[in-house]
C-alpha atoms as a PDB file:
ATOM      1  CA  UNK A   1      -3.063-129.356 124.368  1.00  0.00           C
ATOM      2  CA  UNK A   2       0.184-128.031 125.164  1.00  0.00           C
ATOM      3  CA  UNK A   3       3.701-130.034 125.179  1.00  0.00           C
ATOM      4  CA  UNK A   4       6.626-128.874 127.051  1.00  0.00           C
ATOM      5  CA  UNK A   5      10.239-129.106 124.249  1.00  0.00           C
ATOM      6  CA  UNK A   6      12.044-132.479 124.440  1.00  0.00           C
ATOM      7  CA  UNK A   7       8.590-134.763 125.251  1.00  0.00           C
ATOM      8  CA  UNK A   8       6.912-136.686 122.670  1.00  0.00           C
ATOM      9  CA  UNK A   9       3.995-135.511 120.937  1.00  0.00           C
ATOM     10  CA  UNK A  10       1.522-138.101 119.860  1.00  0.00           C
ATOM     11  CA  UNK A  11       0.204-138.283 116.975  1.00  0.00           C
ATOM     12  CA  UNK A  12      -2.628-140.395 115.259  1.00  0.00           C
ATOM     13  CA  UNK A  13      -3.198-140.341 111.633  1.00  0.00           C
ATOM     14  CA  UNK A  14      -6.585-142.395 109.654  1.00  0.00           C
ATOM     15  CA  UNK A  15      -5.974-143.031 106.098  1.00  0.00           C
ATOM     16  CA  UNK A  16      -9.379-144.061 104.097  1.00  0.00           C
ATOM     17  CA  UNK A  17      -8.443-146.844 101.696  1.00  0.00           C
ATOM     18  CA  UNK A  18     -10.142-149.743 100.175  1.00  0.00           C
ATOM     19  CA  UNK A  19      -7.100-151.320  99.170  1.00  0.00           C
ATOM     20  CA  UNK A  20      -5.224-153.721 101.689  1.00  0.00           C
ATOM     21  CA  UNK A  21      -2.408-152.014 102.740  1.00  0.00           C
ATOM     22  CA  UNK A  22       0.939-153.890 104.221  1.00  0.00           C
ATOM     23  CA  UNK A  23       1.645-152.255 107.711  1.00  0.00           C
ATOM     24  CA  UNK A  24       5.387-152.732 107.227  1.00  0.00           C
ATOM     25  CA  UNK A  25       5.344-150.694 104.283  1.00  0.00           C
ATOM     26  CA  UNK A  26       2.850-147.971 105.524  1.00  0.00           C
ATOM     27  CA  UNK A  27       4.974-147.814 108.667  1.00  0.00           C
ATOM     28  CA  UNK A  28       8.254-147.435 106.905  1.00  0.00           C
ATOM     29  CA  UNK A  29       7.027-145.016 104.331  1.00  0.00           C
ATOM     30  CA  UNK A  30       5.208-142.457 106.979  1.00  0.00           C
ATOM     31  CA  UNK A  31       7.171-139.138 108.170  1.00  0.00           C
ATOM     32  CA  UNK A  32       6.413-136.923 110.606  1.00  0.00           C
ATOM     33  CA  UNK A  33       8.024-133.778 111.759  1.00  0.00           C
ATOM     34  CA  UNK A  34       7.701-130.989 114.059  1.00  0.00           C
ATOM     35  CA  UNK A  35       8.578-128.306 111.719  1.00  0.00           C
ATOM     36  CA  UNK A  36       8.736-124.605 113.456  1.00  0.00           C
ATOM     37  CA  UNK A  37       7.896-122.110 110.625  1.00  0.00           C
ATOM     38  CA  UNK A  38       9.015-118.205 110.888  1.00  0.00           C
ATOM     39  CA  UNK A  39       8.386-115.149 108.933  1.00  0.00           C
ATOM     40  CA  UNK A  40      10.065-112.626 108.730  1.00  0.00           C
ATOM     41  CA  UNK A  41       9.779-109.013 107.294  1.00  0.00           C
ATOM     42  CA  UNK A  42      12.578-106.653 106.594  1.00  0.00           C
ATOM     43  CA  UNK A  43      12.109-103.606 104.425  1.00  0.00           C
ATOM     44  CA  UNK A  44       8.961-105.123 103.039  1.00  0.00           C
ATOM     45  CA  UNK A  45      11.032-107.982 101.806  1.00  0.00           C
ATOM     46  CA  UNK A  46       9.338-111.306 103.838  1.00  0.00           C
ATOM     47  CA  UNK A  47      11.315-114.547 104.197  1.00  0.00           C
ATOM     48  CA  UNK A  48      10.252-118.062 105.611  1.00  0.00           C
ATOM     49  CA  UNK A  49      12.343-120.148 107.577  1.00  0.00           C
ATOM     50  CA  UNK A  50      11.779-123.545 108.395  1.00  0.00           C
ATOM     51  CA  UNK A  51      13.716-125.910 110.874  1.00  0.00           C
ATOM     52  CA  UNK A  52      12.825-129.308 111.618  1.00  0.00           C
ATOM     53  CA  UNK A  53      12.787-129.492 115.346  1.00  0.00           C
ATOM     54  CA  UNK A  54      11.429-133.006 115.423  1.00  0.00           C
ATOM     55  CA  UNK A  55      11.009-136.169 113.750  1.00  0.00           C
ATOM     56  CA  UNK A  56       8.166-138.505 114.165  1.00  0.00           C
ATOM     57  CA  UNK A  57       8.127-142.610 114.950  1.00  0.00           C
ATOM     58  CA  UNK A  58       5.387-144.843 113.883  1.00  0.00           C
ATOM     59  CA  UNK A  59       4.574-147.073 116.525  1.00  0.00           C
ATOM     60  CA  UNK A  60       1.895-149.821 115.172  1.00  0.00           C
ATOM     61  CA  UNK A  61      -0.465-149.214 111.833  1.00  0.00           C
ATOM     62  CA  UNK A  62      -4.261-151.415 112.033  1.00  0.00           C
ATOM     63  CA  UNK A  63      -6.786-151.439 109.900  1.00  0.00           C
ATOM     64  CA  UNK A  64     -10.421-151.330 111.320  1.00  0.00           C
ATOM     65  CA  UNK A  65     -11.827-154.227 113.025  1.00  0.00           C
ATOM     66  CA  UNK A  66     -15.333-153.588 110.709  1.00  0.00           C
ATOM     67  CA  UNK A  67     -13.439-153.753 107.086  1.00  0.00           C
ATOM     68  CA  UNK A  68     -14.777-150.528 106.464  1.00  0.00           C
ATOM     69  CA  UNK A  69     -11.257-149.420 104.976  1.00  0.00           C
ATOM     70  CA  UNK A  70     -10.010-147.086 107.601  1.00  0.00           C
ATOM     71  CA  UNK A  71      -6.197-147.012 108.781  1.00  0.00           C
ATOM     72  CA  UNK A  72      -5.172-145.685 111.836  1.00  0.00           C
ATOM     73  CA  UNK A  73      -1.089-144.628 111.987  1.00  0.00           C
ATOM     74  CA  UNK A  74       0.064-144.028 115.447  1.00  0.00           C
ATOM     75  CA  UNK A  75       2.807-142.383 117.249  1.00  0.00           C
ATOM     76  CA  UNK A  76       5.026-139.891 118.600  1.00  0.00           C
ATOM     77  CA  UNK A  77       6.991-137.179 117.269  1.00  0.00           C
ATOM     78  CA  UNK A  78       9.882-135.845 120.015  1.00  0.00           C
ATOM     79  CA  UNK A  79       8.764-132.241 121.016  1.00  0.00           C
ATOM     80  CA  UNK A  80      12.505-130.657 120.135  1.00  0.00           C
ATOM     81  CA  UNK A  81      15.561-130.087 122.022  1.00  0.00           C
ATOM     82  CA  UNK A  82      14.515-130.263 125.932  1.00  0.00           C
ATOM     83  CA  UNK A  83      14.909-127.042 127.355  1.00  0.00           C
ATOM     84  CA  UNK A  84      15.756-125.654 124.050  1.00  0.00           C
ATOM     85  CA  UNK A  85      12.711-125.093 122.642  1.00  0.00           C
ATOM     86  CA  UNK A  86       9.230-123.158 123.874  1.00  0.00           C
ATOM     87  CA  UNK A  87       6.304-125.337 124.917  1.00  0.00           C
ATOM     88  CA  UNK A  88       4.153-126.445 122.486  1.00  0.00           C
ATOM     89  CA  UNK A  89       0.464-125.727 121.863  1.00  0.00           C
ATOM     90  CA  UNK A  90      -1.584-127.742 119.389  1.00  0.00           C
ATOM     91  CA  UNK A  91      -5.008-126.730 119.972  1.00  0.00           C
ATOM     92  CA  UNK A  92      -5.879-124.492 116.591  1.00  0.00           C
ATOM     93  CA  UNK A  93      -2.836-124.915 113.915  1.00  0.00           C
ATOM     94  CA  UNK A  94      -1.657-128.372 112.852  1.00  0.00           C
ATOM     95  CA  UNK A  95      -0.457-128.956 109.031  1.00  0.00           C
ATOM     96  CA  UNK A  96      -0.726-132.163 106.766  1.00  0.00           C
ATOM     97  CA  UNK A  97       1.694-132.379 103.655  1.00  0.00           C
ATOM     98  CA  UNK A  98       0.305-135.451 101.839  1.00  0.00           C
ATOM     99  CA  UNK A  99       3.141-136.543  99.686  1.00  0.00           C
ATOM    100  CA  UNK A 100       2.679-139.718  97.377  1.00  0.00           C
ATOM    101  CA  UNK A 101       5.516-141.846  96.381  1.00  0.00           C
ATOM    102  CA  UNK A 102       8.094-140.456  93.259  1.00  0.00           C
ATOM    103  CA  UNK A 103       7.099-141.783  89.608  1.00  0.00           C
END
């Protein structure tokens, strides 16, 4: 799928849990970004440079109608500056960073 910069992305997210979840707090705790990742090599020297180009909005989170424990998160994370960025294609290379919360 590819996504021209500056329109929304959707997104859709299942979490497996057997514990009852409150939606409010899943919503409010879930962040997504469109994060554009670069390397770079100078003189054998490589750097990495990250810039958020996005960030996500949770529109409604449901558990399965069967019980069977399955969350669904959905979406939409804006697709960068319009015009500023390159289109977006999402067909082979999409990255998850599962965080939990701080102890």
């Amino acid at each position: 799928m590819s996504y021209t910069s500056g329109i929304p992305i959707p997104f859709r997210i299942a979490i497996v849990s057997k514990a009852i979840l409150d939606p409010q707090m899943v919503k409010s705790s879930v962040k997504v970004t469109l994060v554009r990742i670069a390397h770079l090599s100078i003189n054998r020297r490589r750097s990495r440079i990250d810039k958020v180009l996005g960030v996500g909005e949770v529109w409604k989170v449901e558990d399965s109608a069967d019980g069977a424990g399955v969350w669904q998160i959905t979406g939409s994370v804006s697709g960068g500056k319009p015009g500023g960025e390159v289109s977006w294609a999402l067909a082979d290379f999409v990255q998850f960073r599962v965080r939990g919360p701080p102890v």
